[in-house]
N, C-alpha and C. Protein backbone atom coordinates (compact mmCIF):
# COMPACT_ATOMS: atom_id res chain seq x y z
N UNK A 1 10.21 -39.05 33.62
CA UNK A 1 9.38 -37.92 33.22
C UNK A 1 8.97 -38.10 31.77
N UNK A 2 8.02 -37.67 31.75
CA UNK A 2 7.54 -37.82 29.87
C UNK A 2 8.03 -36.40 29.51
N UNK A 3 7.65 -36.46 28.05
CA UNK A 3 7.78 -35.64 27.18
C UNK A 3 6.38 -35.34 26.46
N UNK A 4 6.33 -33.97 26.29
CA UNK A 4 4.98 -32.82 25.81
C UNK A 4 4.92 -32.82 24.82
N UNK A 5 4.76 -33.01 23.71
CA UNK A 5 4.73 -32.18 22.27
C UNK A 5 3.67 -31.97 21.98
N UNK A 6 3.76 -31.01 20.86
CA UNK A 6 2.27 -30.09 20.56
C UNK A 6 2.57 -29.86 18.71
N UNK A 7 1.50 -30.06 18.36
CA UNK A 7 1.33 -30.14 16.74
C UNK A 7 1.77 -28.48 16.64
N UNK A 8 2.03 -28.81 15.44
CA UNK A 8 3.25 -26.48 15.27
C UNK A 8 1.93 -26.16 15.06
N UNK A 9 0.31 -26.56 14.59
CA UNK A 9 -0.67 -25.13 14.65
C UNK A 9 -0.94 -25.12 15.84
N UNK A 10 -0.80 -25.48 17.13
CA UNK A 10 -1.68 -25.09 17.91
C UNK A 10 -0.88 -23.98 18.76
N UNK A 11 0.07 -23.64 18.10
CA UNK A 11 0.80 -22.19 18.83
C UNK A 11 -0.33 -21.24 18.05
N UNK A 12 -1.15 -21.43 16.94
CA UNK A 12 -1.42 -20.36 16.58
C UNK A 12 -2.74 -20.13 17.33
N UNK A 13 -3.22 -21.16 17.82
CA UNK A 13 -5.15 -21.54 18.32
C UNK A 13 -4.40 -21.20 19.71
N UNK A 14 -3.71 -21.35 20.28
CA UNK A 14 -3.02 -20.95 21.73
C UNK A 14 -3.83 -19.98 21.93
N UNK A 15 -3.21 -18.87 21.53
CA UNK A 15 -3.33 -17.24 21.52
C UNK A 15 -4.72 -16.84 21.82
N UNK A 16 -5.92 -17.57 21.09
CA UNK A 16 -7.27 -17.56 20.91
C UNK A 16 -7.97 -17.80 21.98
N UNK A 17 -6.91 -19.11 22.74
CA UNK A 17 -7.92 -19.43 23.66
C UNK A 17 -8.38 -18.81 25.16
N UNK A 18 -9.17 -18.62 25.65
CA UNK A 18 -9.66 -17.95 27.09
C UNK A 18 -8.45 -18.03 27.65
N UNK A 19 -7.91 -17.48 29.00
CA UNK A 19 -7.08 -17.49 30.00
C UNK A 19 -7.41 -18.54 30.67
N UNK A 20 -8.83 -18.97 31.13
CA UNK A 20 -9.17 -19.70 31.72
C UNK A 20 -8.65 -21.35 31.38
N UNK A 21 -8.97 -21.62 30.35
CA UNK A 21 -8.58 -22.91 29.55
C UNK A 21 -6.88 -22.87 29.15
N UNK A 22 -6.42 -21.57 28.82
CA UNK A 22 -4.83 -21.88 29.13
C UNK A 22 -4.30 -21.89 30.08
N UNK A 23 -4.59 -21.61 31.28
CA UNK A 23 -4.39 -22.06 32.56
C UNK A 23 -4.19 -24.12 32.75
N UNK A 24 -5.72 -23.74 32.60
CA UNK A 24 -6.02 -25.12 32.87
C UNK A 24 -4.92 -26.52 31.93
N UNK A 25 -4.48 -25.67 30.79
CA UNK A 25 -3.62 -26.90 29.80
C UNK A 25 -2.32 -26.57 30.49
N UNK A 26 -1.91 -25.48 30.94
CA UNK A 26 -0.48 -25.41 31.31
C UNK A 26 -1.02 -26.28 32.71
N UNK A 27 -1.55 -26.77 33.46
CA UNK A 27 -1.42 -27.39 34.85
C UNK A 27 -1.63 -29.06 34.02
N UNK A 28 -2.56 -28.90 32.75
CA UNK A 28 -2.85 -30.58 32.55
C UNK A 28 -1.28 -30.68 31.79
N UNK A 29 -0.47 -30.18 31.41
CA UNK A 29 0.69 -30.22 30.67
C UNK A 29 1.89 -30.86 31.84
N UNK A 30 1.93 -29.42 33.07
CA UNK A 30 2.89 -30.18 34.32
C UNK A 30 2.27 -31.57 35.08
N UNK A 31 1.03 -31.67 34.78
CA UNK A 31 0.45 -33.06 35.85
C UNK A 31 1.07 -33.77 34.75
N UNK A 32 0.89 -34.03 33.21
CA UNK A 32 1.12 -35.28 32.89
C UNK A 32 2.79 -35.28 32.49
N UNK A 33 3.30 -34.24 32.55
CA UNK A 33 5.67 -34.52 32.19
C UNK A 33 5.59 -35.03 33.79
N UNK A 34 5.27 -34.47 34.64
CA UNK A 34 5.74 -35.30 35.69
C UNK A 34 5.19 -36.80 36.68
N UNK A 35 3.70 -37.15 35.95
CA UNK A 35 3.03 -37.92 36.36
C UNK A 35 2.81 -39.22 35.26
N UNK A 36 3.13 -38.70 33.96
CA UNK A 36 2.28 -39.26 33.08
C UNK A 36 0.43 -38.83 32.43
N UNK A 37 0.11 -39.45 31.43
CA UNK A 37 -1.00 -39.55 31.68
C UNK A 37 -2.13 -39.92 32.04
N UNK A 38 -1.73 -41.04 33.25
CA UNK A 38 -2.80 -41.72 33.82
C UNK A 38 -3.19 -41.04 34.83
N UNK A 39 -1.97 -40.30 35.30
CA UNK A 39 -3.10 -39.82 36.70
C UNK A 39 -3.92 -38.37 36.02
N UNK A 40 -4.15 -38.25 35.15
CA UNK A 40 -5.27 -37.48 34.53
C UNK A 40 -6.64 -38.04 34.98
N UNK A 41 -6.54 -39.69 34.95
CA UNK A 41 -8.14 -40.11 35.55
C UNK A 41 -8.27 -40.29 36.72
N UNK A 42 -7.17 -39.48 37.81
CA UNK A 42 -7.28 -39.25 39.14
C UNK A 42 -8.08 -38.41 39.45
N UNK A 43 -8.25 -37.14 38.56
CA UNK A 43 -9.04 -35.90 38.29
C UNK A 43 -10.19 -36.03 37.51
N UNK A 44 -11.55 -36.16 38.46
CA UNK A 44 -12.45 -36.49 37.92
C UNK A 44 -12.66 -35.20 36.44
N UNK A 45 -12.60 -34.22 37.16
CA UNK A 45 -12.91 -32.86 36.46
C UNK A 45 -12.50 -32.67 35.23
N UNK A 46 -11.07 -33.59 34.85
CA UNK A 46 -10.67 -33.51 33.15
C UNK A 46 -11.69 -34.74 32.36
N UNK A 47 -12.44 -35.58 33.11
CA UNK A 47 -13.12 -36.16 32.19
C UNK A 47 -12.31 -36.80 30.98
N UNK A 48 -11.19 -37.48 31.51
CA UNK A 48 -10.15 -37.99 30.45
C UNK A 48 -10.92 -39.51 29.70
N UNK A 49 -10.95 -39.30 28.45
CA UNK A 49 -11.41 -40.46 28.06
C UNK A 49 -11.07 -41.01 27.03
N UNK A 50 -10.87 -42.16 26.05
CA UNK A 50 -10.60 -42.78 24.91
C UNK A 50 -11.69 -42.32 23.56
N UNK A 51 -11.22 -41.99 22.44
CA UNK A 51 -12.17 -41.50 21.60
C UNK A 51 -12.67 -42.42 20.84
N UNK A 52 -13.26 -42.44 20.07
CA UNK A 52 -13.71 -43.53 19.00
C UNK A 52 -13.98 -42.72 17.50
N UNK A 53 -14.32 -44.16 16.76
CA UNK A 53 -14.52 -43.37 15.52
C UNK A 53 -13.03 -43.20 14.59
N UNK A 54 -13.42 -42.18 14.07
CA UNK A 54 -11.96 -41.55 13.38
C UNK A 54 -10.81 -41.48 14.06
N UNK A 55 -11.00 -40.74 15.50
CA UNK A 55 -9.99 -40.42 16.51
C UNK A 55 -9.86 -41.68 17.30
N UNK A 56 -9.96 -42.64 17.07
CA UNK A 56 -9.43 -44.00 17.40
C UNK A 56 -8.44 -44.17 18.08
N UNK A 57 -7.92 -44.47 19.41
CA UNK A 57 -6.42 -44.00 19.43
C UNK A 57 -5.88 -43.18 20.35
N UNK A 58 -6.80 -42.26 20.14
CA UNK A 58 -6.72 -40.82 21.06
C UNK A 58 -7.33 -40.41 22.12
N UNK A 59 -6.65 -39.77 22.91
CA UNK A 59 -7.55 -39.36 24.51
C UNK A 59 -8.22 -38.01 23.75
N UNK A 60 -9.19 -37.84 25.30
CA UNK A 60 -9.27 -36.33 25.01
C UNK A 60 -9.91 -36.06 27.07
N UNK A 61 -8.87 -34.92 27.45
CA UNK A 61 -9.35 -33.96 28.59
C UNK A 61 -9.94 -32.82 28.71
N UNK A 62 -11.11 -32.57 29.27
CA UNK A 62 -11.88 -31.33 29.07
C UNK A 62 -11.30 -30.43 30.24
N UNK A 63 -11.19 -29.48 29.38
CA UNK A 63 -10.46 -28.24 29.95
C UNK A 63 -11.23 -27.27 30.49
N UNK A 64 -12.93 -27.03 30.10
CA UNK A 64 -13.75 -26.59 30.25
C UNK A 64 -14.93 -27.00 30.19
N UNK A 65 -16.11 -26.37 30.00
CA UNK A 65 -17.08 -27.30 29.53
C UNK A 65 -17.51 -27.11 27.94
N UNK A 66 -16.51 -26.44 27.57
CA UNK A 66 -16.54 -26.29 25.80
C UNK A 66 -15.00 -26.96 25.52
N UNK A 67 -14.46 -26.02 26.00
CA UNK A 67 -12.92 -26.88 25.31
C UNK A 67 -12.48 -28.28 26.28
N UNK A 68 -11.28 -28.58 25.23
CA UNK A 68 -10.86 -30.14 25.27
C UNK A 68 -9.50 -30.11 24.58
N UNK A 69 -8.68 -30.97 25.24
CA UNK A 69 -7.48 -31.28 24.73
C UNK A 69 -7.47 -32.45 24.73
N UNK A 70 -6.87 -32.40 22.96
CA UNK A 70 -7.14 -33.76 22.00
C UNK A 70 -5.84 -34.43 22.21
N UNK A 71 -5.50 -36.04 22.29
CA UNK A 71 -3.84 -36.70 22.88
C UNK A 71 -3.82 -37.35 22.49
N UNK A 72 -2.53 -38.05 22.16
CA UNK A 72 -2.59 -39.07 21.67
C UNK A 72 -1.00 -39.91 22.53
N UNK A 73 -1.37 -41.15 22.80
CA UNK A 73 -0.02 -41.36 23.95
C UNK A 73 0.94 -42.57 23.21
N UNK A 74 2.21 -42.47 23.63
CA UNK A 74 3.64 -42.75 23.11
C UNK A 74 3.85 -43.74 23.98
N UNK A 75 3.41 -44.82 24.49
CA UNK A 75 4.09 -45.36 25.81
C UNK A 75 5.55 -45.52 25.73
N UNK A 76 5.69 -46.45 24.72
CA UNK A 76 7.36 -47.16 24.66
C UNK A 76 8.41 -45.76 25.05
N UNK A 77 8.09 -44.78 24.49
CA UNK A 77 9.26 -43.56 24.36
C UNK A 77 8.25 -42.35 25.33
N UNK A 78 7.52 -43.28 26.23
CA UNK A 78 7.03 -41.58 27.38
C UNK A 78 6.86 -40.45 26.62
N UNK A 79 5.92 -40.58 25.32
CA UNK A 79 5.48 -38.68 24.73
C UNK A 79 3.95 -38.97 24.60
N UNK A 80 3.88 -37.72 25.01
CA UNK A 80 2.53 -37.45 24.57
C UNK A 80 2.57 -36.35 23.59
N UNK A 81 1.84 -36.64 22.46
CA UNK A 81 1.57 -35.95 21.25
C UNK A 81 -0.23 -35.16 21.87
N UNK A 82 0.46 -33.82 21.76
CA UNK A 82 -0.63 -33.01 21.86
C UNK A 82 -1.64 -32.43 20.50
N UNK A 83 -2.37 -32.93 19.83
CA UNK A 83 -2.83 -32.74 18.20
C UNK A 83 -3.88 -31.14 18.59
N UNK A 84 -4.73 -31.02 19.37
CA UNK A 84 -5.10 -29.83 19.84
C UNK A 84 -5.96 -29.35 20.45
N UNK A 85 -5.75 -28.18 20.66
CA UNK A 85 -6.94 -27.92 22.10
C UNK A 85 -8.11 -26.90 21.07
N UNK A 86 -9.52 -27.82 21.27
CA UNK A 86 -10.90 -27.42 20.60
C UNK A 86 -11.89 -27.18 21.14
N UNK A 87 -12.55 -26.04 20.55
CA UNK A 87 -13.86 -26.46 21.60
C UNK A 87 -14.73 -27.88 21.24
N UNK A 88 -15.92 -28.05 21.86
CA UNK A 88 -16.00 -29.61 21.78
C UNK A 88 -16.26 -29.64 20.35
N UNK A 89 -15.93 -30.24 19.43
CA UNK A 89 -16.12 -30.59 18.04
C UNK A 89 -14.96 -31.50 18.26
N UNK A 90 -14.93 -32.75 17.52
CA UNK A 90 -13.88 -33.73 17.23
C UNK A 90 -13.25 -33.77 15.98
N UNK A 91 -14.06 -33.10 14.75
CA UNK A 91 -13.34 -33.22 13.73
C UNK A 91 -11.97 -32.51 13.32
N UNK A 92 -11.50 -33.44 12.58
CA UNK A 92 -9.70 -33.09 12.43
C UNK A 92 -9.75 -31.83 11.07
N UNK A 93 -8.64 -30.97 11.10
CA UNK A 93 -8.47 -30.22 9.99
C UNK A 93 -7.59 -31.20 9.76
N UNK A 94 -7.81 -30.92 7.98
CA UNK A 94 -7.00 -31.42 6.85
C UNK A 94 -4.88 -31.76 7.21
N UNK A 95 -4.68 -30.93 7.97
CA UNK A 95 -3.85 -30.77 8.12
C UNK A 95 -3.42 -31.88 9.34
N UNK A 96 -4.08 -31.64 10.42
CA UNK A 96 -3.92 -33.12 11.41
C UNK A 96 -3.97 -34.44 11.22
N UNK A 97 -4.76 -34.39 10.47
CA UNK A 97 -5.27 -35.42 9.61
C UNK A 97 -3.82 -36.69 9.28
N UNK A 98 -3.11 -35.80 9.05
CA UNK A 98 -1.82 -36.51 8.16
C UNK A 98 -0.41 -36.22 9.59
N UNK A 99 -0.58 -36.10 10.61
CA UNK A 99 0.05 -35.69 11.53
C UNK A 99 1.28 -36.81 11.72
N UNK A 100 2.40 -36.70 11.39
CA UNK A 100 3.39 -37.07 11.25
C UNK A 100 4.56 -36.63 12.98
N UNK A 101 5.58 -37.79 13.48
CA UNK A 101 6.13 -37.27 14.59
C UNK A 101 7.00 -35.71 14.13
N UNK A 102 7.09 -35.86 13.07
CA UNK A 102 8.11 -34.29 12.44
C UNK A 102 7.09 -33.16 12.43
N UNK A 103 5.73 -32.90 12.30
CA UNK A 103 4.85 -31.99 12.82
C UNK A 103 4.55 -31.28 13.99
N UNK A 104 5.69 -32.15 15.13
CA UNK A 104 5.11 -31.89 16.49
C UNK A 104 6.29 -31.29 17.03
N UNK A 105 6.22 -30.28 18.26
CA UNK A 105 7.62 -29.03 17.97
C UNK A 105 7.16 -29.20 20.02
N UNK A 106 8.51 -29.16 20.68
CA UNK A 106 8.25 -29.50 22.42
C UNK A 106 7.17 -28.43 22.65
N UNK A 107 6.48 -28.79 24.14
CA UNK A 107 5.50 -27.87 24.42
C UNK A 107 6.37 -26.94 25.42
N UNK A 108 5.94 -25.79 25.10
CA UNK A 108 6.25 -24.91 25.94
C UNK A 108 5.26 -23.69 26.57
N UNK A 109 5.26 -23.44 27.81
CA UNK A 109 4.84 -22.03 28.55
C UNK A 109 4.11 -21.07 27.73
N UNK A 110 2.31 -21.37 27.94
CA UNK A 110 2.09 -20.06 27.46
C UNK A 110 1.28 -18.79 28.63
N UNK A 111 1.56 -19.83 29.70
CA UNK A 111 0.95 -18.43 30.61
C UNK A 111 1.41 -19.09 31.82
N UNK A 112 1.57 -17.80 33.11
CA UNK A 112 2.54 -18.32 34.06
C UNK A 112 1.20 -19.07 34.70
N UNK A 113 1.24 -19.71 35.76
CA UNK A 113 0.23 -20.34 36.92
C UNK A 113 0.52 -19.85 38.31
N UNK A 114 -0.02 -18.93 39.24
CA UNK A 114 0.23 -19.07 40.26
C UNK A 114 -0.19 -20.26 41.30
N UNK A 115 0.90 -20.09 42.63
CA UNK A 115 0.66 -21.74 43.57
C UNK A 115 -0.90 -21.52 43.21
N UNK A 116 -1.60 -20.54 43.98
CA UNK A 116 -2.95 -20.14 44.42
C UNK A 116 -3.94 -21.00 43.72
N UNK A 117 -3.50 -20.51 42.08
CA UNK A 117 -4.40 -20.90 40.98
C UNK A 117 -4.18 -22.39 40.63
N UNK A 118 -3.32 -23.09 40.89
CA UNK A 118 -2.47 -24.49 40.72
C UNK A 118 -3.59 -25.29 41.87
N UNK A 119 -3.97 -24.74 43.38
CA UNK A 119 -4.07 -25.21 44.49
C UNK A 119 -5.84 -24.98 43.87
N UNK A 120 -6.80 -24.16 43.85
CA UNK A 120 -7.89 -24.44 43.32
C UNK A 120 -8.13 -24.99 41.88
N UNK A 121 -7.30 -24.91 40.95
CA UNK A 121 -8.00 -26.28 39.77
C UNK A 121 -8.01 -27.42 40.10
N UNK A 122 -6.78 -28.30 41.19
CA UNK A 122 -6.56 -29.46 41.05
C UNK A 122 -7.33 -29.50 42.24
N UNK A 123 -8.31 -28.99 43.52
CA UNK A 123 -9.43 -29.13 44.05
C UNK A 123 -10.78 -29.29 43.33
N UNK A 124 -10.71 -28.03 42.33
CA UNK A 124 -11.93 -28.11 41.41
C UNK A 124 -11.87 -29.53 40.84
N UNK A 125 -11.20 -30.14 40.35
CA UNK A 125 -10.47 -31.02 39.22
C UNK A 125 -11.30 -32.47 40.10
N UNK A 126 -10.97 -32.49 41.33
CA UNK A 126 -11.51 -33.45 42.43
C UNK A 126 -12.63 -33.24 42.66
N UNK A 127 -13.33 -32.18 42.74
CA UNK A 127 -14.60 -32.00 43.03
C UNK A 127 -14.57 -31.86 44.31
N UNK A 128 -13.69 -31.64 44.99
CA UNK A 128 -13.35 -31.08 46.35
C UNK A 128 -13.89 -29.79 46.72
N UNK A 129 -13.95 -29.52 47.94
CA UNK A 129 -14.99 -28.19 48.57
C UNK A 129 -13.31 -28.11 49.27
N UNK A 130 -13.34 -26.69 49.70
CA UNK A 130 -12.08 -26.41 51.19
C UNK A 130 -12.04 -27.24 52.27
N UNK A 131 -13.05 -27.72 52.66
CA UNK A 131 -13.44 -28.03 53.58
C UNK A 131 -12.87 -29.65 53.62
N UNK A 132 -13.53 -30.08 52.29
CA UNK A 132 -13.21 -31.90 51.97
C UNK A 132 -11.20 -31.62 51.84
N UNK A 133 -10.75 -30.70 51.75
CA UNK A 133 -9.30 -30.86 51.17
C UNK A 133 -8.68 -30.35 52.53
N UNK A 134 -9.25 -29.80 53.05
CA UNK A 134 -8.58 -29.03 54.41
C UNK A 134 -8.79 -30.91 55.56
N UNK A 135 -9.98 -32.21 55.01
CA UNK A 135 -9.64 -33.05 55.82
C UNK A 135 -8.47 -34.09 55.93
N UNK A 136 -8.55 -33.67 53.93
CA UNK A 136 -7.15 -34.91 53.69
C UNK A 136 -5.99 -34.26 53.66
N UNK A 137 -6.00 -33.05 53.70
CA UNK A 137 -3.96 -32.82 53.95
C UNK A 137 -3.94 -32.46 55.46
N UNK A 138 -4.67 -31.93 56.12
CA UNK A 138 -4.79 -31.30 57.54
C UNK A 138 -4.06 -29.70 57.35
N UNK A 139 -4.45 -29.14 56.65
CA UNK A 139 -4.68 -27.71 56.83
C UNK A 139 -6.12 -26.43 57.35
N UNK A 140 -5.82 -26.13 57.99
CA UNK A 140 -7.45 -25.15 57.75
C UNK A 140 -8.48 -25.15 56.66
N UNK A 141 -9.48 -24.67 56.72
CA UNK A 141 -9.69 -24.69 55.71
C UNK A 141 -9.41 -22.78 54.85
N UNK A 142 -9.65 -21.97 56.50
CA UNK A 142 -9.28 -20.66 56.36
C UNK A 142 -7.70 -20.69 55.28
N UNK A 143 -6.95 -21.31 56.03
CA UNK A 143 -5.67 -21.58 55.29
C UNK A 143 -5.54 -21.43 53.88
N UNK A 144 -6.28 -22.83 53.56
CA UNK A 144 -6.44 -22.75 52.50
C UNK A 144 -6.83 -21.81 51.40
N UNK A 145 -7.71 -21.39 51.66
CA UNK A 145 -8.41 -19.90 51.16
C UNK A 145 -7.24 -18.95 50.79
N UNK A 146 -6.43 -18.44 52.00
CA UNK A 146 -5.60 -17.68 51.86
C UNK A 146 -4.30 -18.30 50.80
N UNK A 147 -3.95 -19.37 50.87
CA UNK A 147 -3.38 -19.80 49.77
C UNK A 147 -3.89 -20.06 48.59
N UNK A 148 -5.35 -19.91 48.20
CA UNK A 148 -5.52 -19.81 47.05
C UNK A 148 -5.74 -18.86 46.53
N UNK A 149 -5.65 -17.33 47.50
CA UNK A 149 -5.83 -16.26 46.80
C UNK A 149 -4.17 -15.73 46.63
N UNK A 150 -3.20 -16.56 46.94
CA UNK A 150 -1.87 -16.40 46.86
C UNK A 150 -1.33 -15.20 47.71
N UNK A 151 -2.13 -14.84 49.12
CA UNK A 151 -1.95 -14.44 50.20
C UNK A 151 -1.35 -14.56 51.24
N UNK A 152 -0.87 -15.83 51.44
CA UNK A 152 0.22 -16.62 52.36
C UNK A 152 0.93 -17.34 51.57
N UNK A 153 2.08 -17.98 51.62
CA UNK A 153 3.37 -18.16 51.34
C UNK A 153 2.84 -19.99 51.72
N UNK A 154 3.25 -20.66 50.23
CA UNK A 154 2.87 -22.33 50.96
C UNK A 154 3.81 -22.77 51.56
N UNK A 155 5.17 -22.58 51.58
CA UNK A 155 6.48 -23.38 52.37
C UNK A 155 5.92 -25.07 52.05
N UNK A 156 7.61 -25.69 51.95
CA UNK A 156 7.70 -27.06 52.00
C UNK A 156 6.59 -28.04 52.41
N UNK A 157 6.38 -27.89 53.86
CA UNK A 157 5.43 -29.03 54.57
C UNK A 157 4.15 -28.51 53.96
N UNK A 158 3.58 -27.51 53.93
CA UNK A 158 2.22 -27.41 53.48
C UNK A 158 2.22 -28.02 51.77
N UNK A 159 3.13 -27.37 50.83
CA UNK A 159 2.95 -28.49 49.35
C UNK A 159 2.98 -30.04 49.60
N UNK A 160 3.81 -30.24 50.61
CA UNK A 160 4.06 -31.71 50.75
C UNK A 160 2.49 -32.32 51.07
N UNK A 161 2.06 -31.65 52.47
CA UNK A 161 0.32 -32.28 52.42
C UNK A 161 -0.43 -31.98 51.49
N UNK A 162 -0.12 -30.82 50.54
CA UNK A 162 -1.29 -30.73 49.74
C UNK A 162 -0.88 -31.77 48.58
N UNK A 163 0.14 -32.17 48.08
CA UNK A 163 0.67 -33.18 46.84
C UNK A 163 0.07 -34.35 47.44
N UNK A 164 0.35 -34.64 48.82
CA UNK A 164 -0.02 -35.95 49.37
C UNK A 164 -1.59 -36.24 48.66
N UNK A 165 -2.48 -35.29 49.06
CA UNK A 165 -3.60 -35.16 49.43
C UNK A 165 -4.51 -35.65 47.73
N UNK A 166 -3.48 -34.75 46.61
CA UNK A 166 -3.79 -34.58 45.72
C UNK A 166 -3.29 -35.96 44.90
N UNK A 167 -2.20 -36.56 45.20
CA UNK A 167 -1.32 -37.74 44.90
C UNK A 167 -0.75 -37.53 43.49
N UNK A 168 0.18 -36.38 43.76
CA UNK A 168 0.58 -35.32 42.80
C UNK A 168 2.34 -35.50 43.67
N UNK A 169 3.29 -34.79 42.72
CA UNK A 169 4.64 -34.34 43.05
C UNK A 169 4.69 -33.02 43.77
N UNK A 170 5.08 -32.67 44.90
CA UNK A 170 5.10 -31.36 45.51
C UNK A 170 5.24 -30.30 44.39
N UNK A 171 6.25 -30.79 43.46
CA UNK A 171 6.73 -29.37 42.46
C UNK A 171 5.72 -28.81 41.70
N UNK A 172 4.77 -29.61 41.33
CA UNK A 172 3.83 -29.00 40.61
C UNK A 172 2.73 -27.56 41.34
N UNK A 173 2.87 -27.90 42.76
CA UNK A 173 1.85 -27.08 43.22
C UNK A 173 3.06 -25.87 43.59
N UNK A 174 4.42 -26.25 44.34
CA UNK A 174 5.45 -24.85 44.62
C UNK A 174 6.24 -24.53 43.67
N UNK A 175 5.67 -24.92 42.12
CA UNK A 175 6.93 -24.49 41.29
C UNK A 175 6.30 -24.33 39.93
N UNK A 176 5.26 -24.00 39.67
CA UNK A 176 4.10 -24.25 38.26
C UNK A 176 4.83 -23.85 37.59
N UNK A 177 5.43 -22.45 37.26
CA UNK A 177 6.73 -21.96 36.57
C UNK A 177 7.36 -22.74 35.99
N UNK A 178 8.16 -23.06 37.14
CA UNK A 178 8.98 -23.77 36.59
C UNK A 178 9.22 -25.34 36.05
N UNK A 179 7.95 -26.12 35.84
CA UNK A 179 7.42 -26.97 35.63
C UNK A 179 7.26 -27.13 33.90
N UNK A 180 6.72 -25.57 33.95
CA UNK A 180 6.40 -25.23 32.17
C UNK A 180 7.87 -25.22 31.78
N UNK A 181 8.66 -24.44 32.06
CA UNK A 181 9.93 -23.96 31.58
C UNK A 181 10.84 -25.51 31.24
N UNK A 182 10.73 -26.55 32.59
CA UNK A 182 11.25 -27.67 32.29
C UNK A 182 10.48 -28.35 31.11
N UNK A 183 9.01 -28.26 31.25
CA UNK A 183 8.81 -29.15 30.24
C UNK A 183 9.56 -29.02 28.90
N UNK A 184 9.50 -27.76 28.36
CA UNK A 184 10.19 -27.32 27.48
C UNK A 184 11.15 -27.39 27.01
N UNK A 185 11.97 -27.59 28.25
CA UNK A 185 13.67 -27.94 28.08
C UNK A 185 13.77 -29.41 27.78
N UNK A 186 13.19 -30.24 28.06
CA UNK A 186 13.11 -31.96 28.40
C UNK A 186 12.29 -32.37 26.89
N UNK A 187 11.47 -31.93 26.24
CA UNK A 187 10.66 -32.43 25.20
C UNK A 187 11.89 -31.92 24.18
């Protein structure tokens, strides 16, 4: 499993940001402690890419179509250094700038995820319809629906086809919770 860290300002830009886009970083946070960050370019939808320029070095995943989370990756020691989530602008404050491993504090939980909401980003994320995702796990597509409005209950075998489908760890889609909470504990 990797390890999360997050530069100590971006607890304060946290707070600021839409629900929508903190959603979306708490699911890109559990895909990459338990996947890494490569299968980020499994998901067309984060648009994960190498920066250039100044940010040399660094990924960046779009979280929206304004914001982006800025990375930077650890292979030898599995961390990813999280420097911060912006809307699209690349330039660094003064302060990142000089970003040292003693600047960076574990990531932790800032908003819960339901399965529901877990089960339509990482469709959105694919560019998947119900229909295209209801062919590769073999669920309904009605099904589906109802599990993404967190209306039916996913049980074991249904996360299992949908992780399959997604080529994801079951836990991420029946346990988002608790995914954040581990990361936290483990970084």
């Amino acid at each position: 499993m990797w390890r999360v860290r997050e530069h100590r300002e971006l607890g304060k830009r946290a707070r600021k940001l839409p629900v929508a886009v903190l959603k979306k970083y708490e699911l890109w946070k559990n895909l990459v402690f338990r996947h890494g960050p490569a299968v980020l370019r499994t998901f067309p939808g984060f648009h994960d890419e190498k920066l250039k320029g100044e940010r040399s070095g660094q990924r960046s995943s779009r979280l929206s179509l304004q914001y982006r989370v800025i990375y930077q990756v650890e292979e030898r020691e599995q961390v990813v250094y999280v420097l911060d989530v912006t809307p699209h602008q690349y330039s660094e404050s003064p302060a990142m700038k000089k970003a040292t491993s003693t600047q960076f504090i574990p990531a932790k939980p800032r908003i819960i995820l339901t399965t529901g909401e877990v089960i339509k980003m990482l469709r959105d994320l694919k560019g998947w319809t119900q229909k295209d995702l209801s062919l590769r796990c073999g669920i309904s597509p009605s099904n589906l629906s109802l599990l993404e409005h967190d209306r039916l209950e996913i049980g074991k075998r249904r996360a299992e086809q949908l992780a399959k489908a997604f080529g994801i760890h079951p836990a991420i889609i029946m346990f988002p919770e608790y995914e954040g909470s581990e990361i936290a504990r483990v970084a």
